[in-house]
PDB file of N, CA and C in Angstrom:
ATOM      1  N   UNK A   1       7.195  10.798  -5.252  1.00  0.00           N
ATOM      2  CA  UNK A   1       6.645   9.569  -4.756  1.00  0.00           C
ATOM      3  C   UNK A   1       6.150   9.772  -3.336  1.00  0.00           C
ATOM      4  N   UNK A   2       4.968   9.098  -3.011  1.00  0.00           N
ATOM      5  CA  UNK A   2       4.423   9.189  -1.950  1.00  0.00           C
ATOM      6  C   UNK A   2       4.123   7.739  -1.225  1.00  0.00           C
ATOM      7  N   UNK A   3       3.801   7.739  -0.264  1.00  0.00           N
ATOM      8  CA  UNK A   3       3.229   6.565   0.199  1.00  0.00           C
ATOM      9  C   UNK A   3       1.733   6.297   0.404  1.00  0.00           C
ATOM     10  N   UNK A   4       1.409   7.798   0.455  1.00  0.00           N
ATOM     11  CA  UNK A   4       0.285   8.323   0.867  1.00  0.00           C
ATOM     12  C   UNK A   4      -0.644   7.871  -1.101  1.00  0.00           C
ATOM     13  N   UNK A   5      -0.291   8.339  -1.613  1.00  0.00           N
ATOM     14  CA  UNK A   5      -0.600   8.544  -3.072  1.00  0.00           C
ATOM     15  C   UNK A   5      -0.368   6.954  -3.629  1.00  0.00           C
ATOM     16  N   UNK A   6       0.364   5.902  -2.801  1.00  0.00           N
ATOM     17  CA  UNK A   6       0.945   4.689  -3.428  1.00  0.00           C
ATOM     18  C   UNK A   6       1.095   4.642  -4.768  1.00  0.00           C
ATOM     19  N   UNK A   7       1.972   5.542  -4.804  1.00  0.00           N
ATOM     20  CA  UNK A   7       3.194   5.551  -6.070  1.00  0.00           C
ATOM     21  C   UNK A   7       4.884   5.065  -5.250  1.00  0.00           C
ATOM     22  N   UNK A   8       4.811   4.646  -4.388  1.00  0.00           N
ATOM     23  CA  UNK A   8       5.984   3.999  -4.124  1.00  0.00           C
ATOM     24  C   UNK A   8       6.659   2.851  -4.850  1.00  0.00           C
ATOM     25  N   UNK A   9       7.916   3.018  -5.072  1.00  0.00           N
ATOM     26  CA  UNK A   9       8.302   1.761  -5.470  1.00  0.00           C
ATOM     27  C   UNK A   9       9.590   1.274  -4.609  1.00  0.00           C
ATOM     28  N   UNK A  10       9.580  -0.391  -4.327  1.00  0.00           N
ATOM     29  CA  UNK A  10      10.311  -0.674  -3.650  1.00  0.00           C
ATOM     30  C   UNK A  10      11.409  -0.828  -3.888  1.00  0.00           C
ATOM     31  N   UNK A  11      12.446  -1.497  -3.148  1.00  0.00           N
ATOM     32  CA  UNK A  11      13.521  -2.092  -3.603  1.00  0.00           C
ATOM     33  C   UNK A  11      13.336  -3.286  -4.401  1.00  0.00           C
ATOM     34  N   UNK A  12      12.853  -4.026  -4.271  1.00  0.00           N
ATOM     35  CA  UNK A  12      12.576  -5.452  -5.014  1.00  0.00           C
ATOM     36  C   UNK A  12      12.015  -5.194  -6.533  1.00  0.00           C
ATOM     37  N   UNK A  13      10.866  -4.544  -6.164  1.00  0.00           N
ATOM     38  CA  UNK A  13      10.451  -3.466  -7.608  1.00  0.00           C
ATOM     39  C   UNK A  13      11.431  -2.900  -8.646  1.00  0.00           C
ATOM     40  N   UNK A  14      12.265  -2.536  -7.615  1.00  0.00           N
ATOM     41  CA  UNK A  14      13.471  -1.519  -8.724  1.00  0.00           C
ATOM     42  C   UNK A  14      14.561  -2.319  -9.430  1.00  0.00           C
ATOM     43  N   UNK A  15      14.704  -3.340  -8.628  1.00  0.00           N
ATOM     44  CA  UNK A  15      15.711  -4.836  -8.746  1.00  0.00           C
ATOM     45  C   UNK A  15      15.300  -6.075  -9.707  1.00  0.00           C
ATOM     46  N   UNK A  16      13.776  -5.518 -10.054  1.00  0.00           N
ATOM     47  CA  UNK A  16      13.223  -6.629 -11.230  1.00  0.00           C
ATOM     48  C   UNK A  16      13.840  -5.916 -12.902  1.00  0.00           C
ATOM     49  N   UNK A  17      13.625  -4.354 -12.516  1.00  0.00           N
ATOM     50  CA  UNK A  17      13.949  -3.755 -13.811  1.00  0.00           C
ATOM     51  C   UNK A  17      15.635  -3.354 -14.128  1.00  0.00           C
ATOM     52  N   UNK A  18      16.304  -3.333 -12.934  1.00  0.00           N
ATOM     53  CA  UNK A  18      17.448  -2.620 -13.293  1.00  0.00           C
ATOM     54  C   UNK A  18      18.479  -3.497 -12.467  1.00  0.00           C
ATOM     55  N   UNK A  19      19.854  -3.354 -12.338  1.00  0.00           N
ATOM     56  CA  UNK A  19      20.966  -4.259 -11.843  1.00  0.00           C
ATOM     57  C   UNK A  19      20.760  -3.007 -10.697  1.00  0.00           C
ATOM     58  N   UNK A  20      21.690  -3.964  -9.629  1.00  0.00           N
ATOM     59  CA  UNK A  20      21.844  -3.345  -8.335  1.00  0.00           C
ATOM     60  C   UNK A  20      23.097  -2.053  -8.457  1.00  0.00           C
ATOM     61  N   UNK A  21      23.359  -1.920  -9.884  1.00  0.00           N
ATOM     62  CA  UNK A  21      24.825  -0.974 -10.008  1.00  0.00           C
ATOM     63  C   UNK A  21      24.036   0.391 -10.613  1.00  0.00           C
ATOM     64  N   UNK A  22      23.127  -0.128 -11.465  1.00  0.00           N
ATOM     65  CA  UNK A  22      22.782   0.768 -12.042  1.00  0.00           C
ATOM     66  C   UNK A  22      22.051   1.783 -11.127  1.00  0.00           C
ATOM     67  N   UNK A  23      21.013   1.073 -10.057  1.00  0.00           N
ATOM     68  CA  UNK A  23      20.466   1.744  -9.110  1.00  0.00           C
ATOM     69  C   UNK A  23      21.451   2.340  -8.115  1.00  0.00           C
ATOM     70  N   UNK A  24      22.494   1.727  -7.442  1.00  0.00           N
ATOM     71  CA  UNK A  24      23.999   2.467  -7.089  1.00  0.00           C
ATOM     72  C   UNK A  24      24.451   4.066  -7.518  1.00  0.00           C
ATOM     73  N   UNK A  25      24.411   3.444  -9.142  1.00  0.00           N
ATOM     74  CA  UNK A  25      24.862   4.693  -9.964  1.00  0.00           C
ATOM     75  C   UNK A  25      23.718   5.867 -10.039  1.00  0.00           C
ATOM     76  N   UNK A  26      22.463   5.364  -9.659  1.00  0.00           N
ATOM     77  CA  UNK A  26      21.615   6.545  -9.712  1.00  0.00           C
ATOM     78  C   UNK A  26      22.000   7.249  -8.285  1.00  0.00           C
ATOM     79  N   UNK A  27      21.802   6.698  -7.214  1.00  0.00           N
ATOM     80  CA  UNK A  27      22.414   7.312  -6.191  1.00  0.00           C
ATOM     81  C   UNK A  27      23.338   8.241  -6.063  1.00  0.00           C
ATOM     82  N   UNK A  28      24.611   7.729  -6.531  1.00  0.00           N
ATOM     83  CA  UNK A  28      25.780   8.277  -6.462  1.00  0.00           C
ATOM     84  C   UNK A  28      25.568  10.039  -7.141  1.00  0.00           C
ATOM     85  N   UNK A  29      25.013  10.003  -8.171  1.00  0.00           N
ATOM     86  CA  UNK A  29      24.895  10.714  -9.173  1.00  0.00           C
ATOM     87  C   UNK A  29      23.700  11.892  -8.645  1.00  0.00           C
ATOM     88  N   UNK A  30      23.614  11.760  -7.561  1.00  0.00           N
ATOM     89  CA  UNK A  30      22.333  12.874  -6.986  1.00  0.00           C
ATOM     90  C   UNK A  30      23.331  13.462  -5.736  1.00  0.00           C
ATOM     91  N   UNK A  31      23.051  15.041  -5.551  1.00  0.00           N
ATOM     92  CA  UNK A  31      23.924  15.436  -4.289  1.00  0.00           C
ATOM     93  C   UNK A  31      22.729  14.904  -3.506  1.00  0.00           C
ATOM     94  N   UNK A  32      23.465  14.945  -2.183  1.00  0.00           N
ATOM     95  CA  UNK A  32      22.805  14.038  -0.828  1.00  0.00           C
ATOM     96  C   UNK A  32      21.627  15.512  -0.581  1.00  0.00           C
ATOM     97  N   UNK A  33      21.652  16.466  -0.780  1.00  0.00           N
ATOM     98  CA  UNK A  33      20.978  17.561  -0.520  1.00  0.00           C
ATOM     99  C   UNK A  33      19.585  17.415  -1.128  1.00  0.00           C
ATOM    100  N   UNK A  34      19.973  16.898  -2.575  1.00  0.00           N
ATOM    101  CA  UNK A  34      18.865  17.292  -3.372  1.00  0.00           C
ATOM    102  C   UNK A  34      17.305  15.667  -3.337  1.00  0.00           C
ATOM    103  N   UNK A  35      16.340  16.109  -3.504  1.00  0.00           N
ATOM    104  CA  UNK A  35      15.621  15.157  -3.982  1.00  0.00           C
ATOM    105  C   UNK A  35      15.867  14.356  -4.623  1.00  0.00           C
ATOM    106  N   UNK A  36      15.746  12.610  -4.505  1.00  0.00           N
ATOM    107  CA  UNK A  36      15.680  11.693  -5.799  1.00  0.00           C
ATOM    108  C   UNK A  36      15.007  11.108  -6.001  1.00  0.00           C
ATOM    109  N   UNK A  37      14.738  11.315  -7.206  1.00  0.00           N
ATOM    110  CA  UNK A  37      13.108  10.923  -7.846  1.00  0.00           C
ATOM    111  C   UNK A  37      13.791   9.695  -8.549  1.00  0.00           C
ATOM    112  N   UNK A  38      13.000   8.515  -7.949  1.00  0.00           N
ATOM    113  CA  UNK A  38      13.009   7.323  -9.352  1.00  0.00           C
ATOM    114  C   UNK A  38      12.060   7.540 -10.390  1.00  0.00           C
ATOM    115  N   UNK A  39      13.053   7.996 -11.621  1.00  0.00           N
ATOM    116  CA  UNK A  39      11.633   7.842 -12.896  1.00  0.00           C
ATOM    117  C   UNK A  39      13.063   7.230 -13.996  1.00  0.00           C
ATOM    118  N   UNK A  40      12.125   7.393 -15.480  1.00  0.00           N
ATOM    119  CA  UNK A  40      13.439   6.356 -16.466  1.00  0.00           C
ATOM    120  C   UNK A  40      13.638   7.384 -16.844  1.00  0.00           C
ATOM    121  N   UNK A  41      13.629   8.191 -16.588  1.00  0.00           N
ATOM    122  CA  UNK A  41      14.981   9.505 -17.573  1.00  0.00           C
ATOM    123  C   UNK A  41      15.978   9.681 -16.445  1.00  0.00           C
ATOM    124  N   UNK A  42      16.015   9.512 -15.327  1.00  0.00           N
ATOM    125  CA  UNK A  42      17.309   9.228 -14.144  1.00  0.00           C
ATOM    126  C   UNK A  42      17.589   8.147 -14.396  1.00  0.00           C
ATOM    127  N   UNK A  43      16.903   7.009 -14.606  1.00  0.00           N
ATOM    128  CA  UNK A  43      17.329   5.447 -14.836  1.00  0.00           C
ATOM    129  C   UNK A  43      17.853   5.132 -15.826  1.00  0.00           C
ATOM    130  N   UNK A  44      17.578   6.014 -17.328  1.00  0.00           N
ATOM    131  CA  UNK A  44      18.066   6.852 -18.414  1.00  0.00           C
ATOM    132  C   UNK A  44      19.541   7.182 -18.084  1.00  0.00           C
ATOM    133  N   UNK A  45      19.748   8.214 -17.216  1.00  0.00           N
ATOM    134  CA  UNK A  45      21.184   8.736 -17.171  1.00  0.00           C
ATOM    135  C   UNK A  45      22.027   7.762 -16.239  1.00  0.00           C
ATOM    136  N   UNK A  46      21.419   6.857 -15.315  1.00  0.00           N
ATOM    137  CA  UNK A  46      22.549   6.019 -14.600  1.00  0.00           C
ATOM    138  C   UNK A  46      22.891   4.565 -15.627  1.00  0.00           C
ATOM    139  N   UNK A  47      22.287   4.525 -16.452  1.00  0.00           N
ATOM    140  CA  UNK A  47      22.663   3.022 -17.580  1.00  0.00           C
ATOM    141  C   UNK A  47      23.418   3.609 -18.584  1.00  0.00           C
ATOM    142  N   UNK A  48      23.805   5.049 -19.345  1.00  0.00           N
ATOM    143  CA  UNK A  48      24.186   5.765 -19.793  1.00  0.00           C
ATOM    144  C   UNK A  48      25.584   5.780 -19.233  1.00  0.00           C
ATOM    145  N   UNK A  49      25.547   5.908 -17.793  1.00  0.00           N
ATOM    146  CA  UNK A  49      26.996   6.270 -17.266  1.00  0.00           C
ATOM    147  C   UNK A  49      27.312   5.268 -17.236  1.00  0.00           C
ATOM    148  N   UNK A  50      27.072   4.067 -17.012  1.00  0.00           N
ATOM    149  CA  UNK A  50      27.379   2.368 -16.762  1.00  0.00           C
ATOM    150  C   UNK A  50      28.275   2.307 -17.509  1.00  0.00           C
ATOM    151  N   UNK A  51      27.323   2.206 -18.687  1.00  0.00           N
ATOM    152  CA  UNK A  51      27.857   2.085 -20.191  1.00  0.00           C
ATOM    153  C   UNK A  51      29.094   2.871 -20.541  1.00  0.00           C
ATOM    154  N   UNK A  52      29.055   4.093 -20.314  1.00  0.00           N
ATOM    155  CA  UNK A  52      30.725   4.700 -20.321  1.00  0.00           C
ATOM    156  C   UNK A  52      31.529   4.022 -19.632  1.00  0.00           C
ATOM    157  N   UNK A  53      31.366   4.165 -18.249  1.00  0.00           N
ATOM    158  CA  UNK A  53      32.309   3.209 -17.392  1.00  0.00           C
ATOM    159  C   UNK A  53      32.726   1.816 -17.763  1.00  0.00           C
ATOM    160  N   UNK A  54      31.822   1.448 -18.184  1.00  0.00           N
ATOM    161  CA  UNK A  54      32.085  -0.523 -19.292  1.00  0.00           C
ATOM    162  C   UNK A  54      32.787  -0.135 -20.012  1.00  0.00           C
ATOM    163  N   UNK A  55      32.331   0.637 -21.148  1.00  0.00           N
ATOM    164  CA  UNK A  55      33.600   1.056 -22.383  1.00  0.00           C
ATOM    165  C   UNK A  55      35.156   1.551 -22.351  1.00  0.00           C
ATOM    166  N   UNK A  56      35.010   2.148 -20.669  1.00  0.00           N
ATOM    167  CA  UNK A  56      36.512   2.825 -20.690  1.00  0.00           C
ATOM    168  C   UNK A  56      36.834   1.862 -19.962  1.00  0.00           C
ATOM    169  N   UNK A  57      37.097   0.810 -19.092  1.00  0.00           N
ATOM    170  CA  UNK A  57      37.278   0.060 -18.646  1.00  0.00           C
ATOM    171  C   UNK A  57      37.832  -1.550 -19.573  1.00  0.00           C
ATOM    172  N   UNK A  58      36.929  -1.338 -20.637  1.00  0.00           N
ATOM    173  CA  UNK A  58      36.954  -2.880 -21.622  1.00  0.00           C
ATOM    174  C   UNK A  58      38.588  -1.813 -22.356  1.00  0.00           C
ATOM    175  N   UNK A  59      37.986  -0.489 -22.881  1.00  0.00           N
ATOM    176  CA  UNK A  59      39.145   0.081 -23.764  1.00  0.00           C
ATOM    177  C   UNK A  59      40.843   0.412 -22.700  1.00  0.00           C
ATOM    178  N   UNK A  60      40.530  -0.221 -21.543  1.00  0.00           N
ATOM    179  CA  UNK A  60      41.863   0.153 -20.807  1.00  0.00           C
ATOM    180  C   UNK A  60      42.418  -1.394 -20.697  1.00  0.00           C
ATOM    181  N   UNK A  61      41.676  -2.120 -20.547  1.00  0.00           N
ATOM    182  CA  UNK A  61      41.819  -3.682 -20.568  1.00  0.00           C
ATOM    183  C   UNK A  61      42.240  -3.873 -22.268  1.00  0.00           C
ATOM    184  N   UNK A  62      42.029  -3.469 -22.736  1.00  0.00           N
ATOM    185  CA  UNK A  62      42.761  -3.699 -24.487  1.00  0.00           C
ATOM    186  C   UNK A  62      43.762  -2.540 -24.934  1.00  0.00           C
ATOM    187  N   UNK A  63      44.071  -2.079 -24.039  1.00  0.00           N
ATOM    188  CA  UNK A  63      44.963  -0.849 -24.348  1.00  0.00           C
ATOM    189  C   UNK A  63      45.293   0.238 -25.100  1.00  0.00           C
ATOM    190  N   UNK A  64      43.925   0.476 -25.390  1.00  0.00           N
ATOM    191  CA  UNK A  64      43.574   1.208 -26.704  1.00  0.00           C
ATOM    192  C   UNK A  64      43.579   3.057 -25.871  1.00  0.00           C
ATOM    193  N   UNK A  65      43.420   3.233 -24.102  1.00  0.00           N
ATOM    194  CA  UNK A  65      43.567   4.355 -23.743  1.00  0.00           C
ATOM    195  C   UNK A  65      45.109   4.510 -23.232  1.00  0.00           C
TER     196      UNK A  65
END
């Protein structure tokens, strides 16, 4: 993404398509070293992890772990 190229996308932009956790979770999920690219195969893997985290969470709340 560039600014130059206006392929930027904003925060507000990113907040129409996705929850503020999920974008969190993309963060988290990148070392601070490396590049992070917003595209939907990262947006792909942070709703992916959500979703685990919901499931083990609902399955610890019902005591099934």
């Amino acid at each position: 993404m560039s600014k130059s190229t206006n392929n930027v996308v904003g925060i507000g932009e990113a907040l129409e398509k996705h929850t503020s956790r999920q974008i969190r979770l993309l963060c988290l999920l990148h070392l601070w070293s490396t590049t992070l690219d917003y595209n939907q195969n990262e947006m792909d893997e942070a709703e992916n992890y959500e979703e685990t985290m919901r499931n083990f969470f609902r399955d610890l709340n019902q005591g099934l772990c």
